[in-house]
Protein backbone atom coordinates (compact mmCIF):
# COMPACT_ATOMS: atom_id res chain seq x y z
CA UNK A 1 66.72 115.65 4.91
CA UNK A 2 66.68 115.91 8.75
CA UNK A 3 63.48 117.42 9.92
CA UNK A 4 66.06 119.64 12.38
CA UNK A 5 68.12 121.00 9.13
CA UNK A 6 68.18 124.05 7.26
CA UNK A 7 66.93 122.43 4.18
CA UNK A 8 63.40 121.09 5.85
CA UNK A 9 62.90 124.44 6.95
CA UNK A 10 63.29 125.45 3.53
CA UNK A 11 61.37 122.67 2.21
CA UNK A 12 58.23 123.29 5.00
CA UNK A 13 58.33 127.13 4.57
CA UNK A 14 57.70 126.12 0.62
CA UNK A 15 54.37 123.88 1.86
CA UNK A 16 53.39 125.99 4.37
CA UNK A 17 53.08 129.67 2.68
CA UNK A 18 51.08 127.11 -0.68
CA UNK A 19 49.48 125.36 1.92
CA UNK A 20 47.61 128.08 3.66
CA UNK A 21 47.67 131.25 1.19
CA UNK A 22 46.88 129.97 -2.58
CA UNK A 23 44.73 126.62 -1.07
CA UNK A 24 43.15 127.99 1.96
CA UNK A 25 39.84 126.14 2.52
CA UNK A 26 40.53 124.21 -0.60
CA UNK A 27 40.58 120.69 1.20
CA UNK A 28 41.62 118.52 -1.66
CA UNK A 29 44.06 120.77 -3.24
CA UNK A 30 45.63 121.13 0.39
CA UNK A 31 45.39 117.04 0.07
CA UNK A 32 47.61 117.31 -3.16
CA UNK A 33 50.11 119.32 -1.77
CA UNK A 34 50.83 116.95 1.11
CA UNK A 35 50.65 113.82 -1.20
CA UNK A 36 53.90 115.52 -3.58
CA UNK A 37 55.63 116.68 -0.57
CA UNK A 38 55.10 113.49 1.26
CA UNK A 39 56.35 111.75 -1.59
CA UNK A 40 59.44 114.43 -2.43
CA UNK A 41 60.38 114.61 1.50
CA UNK A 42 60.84 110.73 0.72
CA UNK A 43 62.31 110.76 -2.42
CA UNK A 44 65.07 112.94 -0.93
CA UNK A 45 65.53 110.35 1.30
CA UNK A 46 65.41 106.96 -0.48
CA UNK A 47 64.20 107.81 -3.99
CA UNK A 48 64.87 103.98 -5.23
CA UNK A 49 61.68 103.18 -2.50
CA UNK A 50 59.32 105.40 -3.79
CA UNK A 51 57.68 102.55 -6.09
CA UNK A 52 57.50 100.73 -3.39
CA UNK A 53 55.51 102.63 -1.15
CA UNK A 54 53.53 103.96 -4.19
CA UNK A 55 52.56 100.27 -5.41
CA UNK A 56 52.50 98.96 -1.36
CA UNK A 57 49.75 102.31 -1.32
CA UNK A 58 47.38 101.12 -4.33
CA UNK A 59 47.45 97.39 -3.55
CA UNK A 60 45.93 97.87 0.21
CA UNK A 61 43.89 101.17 -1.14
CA UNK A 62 41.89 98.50 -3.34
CA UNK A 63 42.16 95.49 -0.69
CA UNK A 64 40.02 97.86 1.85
CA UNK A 65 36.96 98.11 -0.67
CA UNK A 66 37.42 93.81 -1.32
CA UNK A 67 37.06 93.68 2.34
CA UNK A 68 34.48 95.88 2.49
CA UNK A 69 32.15 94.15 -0.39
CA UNK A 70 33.18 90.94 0.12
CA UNK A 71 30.93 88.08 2.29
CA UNK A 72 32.44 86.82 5.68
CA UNK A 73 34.47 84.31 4.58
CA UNK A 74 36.06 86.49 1.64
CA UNK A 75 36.84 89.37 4.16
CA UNK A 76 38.61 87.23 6.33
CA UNK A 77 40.51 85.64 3.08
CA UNK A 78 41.58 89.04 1.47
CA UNK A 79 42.27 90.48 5.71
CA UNK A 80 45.06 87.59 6.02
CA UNK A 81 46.21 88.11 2.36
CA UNK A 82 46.74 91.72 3.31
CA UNK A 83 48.47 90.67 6.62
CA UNK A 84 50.35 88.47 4.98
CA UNK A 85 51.73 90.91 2.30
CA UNK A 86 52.17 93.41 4.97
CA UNK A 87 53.93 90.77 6.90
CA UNK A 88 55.81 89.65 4.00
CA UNK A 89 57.50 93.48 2.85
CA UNK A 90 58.85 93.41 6.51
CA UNK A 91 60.16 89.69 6.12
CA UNK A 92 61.59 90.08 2.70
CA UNK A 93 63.41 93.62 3.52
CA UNK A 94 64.17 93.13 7.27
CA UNK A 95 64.81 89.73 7.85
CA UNK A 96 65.54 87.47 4.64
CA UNK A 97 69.60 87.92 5.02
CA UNK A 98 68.81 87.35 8.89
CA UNK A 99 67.31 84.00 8.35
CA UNK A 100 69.39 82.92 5.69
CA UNK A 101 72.82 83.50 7.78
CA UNK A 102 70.83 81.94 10.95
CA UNK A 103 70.28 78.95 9.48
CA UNK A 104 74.26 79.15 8.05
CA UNK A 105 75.63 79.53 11.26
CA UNK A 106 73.01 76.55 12.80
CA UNK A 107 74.39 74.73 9.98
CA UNK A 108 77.98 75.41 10.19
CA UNK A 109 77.85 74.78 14.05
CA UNK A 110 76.28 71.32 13.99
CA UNK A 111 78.98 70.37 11.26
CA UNK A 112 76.81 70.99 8.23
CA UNK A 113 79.00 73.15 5.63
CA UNK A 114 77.48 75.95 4.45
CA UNK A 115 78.49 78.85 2.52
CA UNK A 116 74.99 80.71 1.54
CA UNK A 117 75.37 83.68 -0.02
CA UNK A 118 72.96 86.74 1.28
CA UNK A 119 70.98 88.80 -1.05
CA UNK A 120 71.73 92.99 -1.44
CA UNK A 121 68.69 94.19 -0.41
CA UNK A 122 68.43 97.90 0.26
CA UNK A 123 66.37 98.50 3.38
CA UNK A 124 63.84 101.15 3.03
CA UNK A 125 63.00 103.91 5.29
CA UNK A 126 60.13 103.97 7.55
CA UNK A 127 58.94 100.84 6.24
CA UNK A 128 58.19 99.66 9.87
CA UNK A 129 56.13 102.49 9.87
CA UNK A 130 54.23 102.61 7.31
CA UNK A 131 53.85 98.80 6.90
CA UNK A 132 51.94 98.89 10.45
CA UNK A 133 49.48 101.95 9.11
CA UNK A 134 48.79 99.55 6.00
CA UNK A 135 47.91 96.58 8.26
CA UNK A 136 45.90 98.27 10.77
CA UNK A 137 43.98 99.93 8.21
CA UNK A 138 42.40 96.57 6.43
CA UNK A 139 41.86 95.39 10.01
CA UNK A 140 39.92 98.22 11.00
CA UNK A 141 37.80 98.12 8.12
CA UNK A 142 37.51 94.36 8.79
CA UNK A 143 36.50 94.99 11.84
CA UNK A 144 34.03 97.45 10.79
CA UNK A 145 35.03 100.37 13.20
CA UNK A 146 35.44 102.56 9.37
CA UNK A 147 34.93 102.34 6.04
CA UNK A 148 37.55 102.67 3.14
CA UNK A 149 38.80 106.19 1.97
CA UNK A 150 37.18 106.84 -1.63
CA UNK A 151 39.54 109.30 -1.93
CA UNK A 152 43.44 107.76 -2.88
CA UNK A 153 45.15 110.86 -2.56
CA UNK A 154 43.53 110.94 1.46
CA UNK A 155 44.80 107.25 1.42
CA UNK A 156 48.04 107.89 0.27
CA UNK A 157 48.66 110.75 2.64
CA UNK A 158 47.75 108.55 5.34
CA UNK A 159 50.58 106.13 4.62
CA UNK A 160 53.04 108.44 3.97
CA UNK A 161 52.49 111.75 5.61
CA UNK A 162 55.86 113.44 5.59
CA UNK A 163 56.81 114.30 9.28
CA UNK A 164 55.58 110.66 10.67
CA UNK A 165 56.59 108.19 7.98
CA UNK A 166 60.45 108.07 8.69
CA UNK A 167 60.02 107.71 12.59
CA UNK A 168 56.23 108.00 12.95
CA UNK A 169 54.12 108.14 15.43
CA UNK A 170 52.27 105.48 14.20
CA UNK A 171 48.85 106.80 13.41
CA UNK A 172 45.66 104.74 13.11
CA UNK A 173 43.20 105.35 10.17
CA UNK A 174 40.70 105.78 12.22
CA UNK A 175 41.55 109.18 13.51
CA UNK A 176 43.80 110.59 11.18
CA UNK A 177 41.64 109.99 7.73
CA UNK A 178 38.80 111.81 9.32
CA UNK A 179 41.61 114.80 9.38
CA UNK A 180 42.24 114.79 5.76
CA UNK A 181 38.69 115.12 4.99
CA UNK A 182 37.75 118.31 6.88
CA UNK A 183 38.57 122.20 6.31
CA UNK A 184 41.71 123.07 7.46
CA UNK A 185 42.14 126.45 8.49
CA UNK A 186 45.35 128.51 9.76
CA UNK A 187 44.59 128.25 13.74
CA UNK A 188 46.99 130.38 15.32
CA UNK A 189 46.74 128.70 19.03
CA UNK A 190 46.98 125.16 17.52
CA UNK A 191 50.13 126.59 15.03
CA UNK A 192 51.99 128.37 18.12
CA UNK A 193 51.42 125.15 20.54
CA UNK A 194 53.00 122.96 17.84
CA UNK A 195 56.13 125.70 17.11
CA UNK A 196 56.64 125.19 20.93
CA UNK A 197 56.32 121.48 21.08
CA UNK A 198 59.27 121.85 17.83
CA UNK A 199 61.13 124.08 19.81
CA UNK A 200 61.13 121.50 22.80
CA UNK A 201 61.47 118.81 20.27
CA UNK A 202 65.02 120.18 18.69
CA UNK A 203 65.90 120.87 21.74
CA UNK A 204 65.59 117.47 23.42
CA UNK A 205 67.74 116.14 20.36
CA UNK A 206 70.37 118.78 18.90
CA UNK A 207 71.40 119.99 22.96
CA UNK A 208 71.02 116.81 24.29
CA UNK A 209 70.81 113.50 22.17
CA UNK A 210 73.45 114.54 19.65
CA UNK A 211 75.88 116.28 22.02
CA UNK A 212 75.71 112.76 24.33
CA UNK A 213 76.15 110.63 20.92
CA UNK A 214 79.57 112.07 20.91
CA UNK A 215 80.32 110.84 24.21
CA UNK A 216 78.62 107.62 23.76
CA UNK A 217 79.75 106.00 20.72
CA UNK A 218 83.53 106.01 21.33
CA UNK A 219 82.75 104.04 24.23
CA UNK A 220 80.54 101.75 22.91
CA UNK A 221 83.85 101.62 20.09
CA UNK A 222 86.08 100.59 22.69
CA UNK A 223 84.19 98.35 25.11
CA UNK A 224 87.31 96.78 26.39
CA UNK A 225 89.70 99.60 27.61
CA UNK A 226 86.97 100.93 29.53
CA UNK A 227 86.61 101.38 33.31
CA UNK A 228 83.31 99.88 34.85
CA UNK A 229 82.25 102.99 35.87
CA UNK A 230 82.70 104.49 32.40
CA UNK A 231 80.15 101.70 31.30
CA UNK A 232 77.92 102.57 33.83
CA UNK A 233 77.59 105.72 33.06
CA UNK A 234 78.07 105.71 29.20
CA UNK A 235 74.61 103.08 29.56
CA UNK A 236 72.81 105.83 31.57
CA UNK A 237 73.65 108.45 29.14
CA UNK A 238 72.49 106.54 26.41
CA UNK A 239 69.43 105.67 27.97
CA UNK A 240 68.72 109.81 27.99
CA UNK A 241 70.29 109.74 24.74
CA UNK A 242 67.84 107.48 23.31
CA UNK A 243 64.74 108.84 25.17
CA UNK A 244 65.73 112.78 24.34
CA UNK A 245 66.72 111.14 20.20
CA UNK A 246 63.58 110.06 19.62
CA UNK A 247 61.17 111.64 22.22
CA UNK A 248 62.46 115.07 20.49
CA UNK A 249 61.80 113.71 16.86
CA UNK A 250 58.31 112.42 17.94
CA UNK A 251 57.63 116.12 19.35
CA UNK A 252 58.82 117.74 15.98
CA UNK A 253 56.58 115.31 14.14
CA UNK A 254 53.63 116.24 16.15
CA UNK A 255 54.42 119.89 15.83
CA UNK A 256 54.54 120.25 12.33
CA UNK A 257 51.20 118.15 12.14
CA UNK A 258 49.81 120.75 14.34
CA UNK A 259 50.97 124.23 12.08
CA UNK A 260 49.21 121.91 8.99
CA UNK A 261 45.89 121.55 11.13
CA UNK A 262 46.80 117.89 12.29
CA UNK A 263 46.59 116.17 15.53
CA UNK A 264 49.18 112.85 15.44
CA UNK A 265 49.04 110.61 18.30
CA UNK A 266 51.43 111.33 21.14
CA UNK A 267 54.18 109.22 21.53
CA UNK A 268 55.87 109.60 24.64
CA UNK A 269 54.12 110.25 28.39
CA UNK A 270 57.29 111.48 30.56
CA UNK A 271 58.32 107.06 30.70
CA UNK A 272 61.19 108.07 32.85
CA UNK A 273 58.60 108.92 35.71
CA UNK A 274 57.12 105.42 35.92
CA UNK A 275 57.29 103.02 38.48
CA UNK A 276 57.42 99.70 37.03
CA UNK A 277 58.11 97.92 33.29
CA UNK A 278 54.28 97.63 32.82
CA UNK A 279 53.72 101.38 33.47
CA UNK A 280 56.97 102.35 31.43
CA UNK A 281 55.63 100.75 27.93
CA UNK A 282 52.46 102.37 28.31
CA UNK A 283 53.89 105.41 28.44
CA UNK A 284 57.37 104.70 26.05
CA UNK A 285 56.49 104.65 22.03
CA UNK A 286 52.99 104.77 23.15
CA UNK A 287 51.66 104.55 19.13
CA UNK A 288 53.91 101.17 18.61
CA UNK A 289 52.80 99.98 22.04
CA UNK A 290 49.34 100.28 21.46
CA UNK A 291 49.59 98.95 17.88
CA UNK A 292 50.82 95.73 18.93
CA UNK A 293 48.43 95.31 21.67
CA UNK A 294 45.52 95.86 20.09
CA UNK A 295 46.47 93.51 16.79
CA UNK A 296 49.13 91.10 18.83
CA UNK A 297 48.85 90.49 22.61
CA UNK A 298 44.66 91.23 22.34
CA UNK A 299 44.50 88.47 20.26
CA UNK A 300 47.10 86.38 21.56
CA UNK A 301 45.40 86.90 25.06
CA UNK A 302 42.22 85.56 24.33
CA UNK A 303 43.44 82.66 22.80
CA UNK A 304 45.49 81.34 25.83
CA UNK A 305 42.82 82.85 28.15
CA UNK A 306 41.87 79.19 29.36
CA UNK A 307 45.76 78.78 31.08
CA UNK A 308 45.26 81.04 33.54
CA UNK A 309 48.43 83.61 35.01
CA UNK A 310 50.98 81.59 32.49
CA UNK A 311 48.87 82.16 29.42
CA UNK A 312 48.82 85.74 30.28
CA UNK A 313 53.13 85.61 30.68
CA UNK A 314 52.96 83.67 27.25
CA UNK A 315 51.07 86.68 25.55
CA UNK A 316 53.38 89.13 26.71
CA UNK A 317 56.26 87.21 26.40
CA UNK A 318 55.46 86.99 22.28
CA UNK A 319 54.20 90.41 22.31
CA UNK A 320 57.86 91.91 23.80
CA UNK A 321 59.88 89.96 21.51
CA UNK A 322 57.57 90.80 18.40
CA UNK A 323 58.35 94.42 19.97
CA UNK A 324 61.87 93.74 19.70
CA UNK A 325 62.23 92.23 16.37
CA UNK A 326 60.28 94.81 14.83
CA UNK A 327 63.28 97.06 15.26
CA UNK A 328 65.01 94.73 13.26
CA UNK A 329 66.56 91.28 12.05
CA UNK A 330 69.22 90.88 15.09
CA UNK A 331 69.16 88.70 18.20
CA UNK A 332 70.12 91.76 20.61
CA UNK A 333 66.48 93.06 19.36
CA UNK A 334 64.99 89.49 19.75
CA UNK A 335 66.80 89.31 23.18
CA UNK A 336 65.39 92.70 23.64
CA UNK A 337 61.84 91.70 23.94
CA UNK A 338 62.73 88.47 25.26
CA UNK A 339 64.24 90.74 28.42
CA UNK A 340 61.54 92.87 28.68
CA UNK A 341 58.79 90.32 28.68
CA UNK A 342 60.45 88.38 31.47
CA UNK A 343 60.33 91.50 34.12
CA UNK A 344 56.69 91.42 33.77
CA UNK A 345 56.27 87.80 35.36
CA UNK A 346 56.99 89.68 39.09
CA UNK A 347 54.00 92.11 38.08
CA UNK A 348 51.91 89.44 37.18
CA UNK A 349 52.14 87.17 40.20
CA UNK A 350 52.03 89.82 42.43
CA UNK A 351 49.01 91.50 40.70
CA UNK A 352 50.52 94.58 40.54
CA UNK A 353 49.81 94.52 36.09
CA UNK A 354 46.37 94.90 36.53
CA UNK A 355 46.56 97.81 39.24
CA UNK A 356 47.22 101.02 38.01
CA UNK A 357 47.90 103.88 41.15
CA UNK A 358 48.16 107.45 40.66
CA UNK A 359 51.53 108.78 41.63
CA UNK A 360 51.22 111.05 44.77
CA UNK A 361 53.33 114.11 45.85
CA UNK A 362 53.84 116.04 48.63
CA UNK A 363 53.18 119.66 48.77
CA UNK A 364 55.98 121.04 46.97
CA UNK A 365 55.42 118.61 44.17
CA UNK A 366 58.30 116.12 44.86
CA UNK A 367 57.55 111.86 45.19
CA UNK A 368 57.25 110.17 48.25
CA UNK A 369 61.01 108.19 48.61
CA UNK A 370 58.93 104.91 48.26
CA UNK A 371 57.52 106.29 44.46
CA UNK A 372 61.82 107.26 43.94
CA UNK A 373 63.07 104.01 44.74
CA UNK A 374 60.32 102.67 41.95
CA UNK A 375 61.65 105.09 39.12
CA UNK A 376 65.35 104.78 39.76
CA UNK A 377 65.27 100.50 39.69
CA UNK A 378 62.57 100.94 36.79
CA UNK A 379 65.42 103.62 34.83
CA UNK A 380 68.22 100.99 36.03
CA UNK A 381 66.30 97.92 34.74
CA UNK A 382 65.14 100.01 31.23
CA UNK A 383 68.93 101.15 30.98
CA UNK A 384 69.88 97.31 31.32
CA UNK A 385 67.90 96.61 28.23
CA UNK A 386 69.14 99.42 26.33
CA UNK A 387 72.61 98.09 26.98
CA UNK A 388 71.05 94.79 24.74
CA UNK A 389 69.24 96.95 22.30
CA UNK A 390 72.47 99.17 21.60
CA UNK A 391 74.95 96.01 21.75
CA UNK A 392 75.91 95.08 17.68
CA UNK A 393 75.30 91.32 18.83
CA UNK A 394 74.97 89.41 21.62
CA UNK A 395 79.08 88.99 21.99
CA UNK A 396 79.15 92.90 22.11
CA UNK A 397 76.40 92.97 24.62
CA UNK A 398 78.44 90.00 26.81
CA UNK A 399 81.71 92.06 26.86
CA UNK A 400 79.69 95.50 27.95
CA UNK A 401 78.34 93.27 31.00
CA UNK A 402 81.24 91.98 31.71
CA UNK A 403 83.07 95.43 31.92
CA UNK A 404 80.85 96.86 34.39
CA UNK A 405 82.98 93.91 37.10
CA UNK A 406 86.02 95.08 35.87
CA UNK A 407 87.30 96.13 39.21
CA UNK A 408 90.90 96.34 38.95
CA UNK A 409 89.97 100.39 37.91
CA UNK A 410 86.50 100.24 38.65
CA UNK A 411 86.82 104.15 39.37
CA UNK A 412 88.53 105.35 36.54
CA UNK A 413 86.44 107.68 34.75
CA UNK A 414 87.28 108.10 30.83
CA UNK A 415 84.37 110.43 29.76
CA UNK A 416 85.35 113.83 28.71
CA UNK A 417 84.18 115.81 31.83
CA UNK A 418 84.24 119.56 30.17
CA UNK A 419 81.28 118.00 27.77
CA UNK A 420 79.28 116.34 30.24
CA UNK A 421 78.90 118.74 33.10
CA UNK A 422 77.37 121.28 30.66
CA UNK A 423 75.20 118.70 29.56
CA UNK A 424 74.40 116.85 32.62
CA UNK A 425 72.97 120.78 33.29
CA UNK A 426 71.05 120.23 30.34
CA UNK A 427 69.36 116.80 31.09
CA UNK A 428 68.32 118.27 34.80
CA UNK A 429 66.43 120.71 33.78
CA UNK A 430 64.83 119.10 31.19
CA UNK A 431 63.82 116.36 33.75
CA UNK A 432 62.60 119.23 36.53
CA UNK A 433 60.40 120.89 33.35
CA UNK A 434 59.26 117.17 32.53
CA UNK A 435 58.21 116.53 36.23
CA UNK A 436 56.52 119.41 36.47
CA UNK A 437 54.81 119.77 33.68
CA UNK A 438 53.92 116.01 33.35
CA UNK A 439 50.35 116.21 33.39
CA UNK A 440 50.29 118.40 29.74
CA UNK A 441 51.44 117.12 26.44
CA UNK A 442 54.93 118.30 26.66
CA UNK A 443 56.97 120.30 29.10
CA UNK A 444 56.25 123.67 27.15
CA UNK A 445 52.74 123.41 26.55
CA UNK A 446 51.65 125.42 29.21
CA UNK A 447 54.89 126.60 30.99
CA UNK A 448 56.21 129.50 29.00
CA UNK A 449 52.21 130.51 28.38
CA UNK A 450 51.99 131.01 32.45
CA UNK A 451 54.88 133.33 32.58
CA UNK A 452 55.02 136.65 31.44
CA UNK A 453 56.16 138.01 28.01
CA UNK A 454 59.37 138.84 28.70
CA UNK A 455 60.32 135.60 30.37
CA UNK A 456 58.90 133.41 27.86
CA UNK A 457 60.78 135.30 25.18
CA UNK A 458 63.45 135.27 26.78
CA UNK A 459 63.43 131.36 27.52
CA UNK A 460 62.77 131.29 23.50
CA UNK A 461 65.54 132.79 22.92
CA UNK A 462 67.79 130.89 25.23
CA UNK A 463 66.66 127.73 23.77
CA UNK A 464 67.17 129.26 20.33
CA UNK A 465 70.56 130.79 20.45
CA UNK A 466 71.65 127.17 21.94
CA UNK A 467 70.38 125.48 19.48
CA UNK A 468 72.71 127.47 17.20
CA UNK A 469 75.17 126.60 19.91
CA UNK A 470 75.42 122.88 19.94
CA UNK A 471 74.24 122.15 16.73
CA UNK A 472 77.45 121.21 15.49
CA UNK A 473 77.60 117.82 16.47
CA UNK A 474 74.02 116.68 14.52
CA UNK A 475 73.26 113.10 14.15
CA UNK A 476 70.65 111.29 12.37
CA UNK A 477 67.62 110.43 14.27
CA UNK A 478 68.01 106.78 16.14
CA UNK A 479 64.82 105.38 14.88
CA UNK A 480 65.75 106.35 11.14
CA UNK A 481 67.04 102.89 10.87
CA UNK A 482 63.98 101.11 11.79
């Protein structure tokens, strides 16, 4: 059940009018809702999982009141056990077949027979999600910045809150739980902002992502008879497809949260503005980001503090490839990281990772050429790695390369120019509304609230009827398979 489609709406306009009509101000009742829809919105999805995530639930539920009780040295015990088993889920689900045909192949290649079967495990949904909430949750009670939820139905909702636990953001406990606690009342500015920031959201993916999906797979299907300009084109458009796919999911996430009475950590800071690979991941799956380095690099940091610039490259290094493999067991995600951790050694030496400048503009708005030059070889290098991330394996990823020097009819454009000229529309103007707007949450936040009535409606209904337009070619969400 897409969070775009006809049935959700169904589904939400069933929560919303119990939500806020028969349990207004009734806090815990409003808790129960959420906890049944939570755990029917997954159901839909991957019913088989559901004991799973209940049993995942309970076990680090009572874990965070062990931690809590327990001396130093038992905290720290049941914190790694809890780790560990966090750990472990992703391991077992995620990566067991990936290890056991790595080692094959290692095997096979050094002239070592082996024929090792792989096991049928059925990945569940959002479990890199909501694996990371149950981790950072016994760590922040270890670390004694909150104490555990007596409530399990709070808990529970906190794990598996229905429009974040499929592509999150990823929440931390210690702002979100406080949520579940307090009255919620119907706030009609908070309600409207969030039906905006949906609005923007759907629009980002159902005009844009899933239109260019179209265009991009049956090039990515066909790597070979491809001109190098079609490549290099076809990787630019994904890299907007990717960005508007999962940008536009993380604003309908944060939307819904917002008609329920919820604010969920923003996601995505307008990365196609920055200047260099340092300033693009703090501003690119900003939840993840910060996740990992606050419980990985931090950590990792501190420990190789004593070598200087190259334990600093070392930390990162990890920390990007961790990054990568936590969208899953493949060496184009390992690679991924790998990639990405390497064009951070040029900040480092240079100093330029520890400055942070504000971007200036003239007085129309628009960069300095200098600032320009930064985003378009920052876009080129991102789209580079996308190219990796998108590649099936690394052979896939070798023969994309490769076709960008295929010169012999270099200039031979394949893409189906009656799609993308109405789309390439599309993307500008979302990028002008981004630039402009990229000091607020998203690009409608405050735009359409600055005009007058009948523009903004009118804009509404633009956006609406082309919704209703394009909508034909819907795709699932990217990030669904993470």
């Amino acid at each position: 059940m897409l969070v775009n489609s006809l049935n959700f709406l169904i589904f939400f306009g069933i929560v919303f009018f119990i939500y806020y009509i028969p349990l207004k101000e009734k806090t815990k009742s409003q808790n129960w809702l959420l906890f049944v829809a939570s755990y029917v919105f997954y159901g839909i999805a991957a019913w088989q999982m559901i004991p799973l995530l209940f049993t995942a639930t309970t076990i680090f539920y009572f874990l965070g009141f062990a931690i809590r009780r327990g001396n130093e040295k038992k905290a720290s015990l049941l914190t790694t056990l809890g780790v560990c088993i966090g750990v472990g889920l992703l391991l077992y689900f995620k990566y067991l077949n990936f290890f056991i045909q790595s080692f094959a192949d290692l095997f096979n290649t050094i002239g070592l027979k082996a024929n090792w079967g792989t096991f049928n495990i059925i990945l569940p949904l959002g479990i890199s999600f909501f694996t990371f909430r149950l981790i950072s949750y016994i760590i922040e009670v270890r670390r004694g910045k909150m104490v555990p939820t007596k409530d399990f139905v709070v808990f529970a909702n906190y794990i598996a809150f229905f429009p974040t636990i499929m592509s999150g953001p990823i929440d931390r406990p210690n702002s979100f739980i406080p949520q579940l606690t307090n009255k919620r009342t119907f706030n009609y500015g908070l309600a409207s902002d969030g039906c905006r920031q949906i609005i923007w959201g759907m629009s980002k993916k159902m005009i844009i992502a899933d239109n260019l999906a179209t265009i991009v797979n049956p090039v990515w299907a066909d790597i070979p008879n491809q001109s190098g300009s079609t490549l290099f084109i076809t990787a630019i458009l994904y890299s907007i497809q990717m960005y508007t796919d999962f940008s536009g999911y993380s604003d309908m996430a944060i939307g819904i949260g917002k008609i329920l009475g919820f604010r969920i950590t923003k996601n995505f800071n307008y990365p196609y503005f920055t200047r260099n690979v340092s300033e693009y991941w703090r501003n690119w799956h900003m939840s993840l980001t910060s996740w990992l380095t606050d419980y990985v690099f931090m950590p990792l940091n501190v420990k190789f503090r004593d070598l200087g610039n190259f334990g600093l490259i070392l930390a990162i290094i990890i920390n990007m490839v961790v990054v990568g493999l936590w969208h899953g067991a493949n060496w184009t995600f390992a690679l991924f990281g790998l990639y990405h951790g390497l064009l951070f050694i040029p900040l480092i030496l240079s100093g330029s990772f520890f400055k942070k400048k504000k971007l200036k503009t003239n007085k129309l708005g628009i960069p300095y050429l200098k600032d320009v030059l930064k985003m378009l070889g920052t876009f080129l290098l991102v789209t580079l790695g996308l190219v990796i991330f998108r590649a099936d394996n690394i052979g896939q990823f070798w023969d994309y390369i490769n076709g960008f020097f295929n010169f012999s009819n270099f200039f031979k454009l394949t893409l189906d120019k009656k799609e993308l000229v109405p789309l390439a529309l599309f993307i500008v103007i979302m990028f002008i509304l981004e630039w402009f707007e990229r000091g607020k949450e998203f690009a409608l936040s405050t735009f359409l609230t600055k005009n007058n009535i009948v523009f903004r409606w009118s804009f509404y209904f633009f956006l609406i009827v082309m919704l209703f337009v394009m909508s034909s070619k819907q795709q699932e969400f990217i990030y669904f398979q993470f």
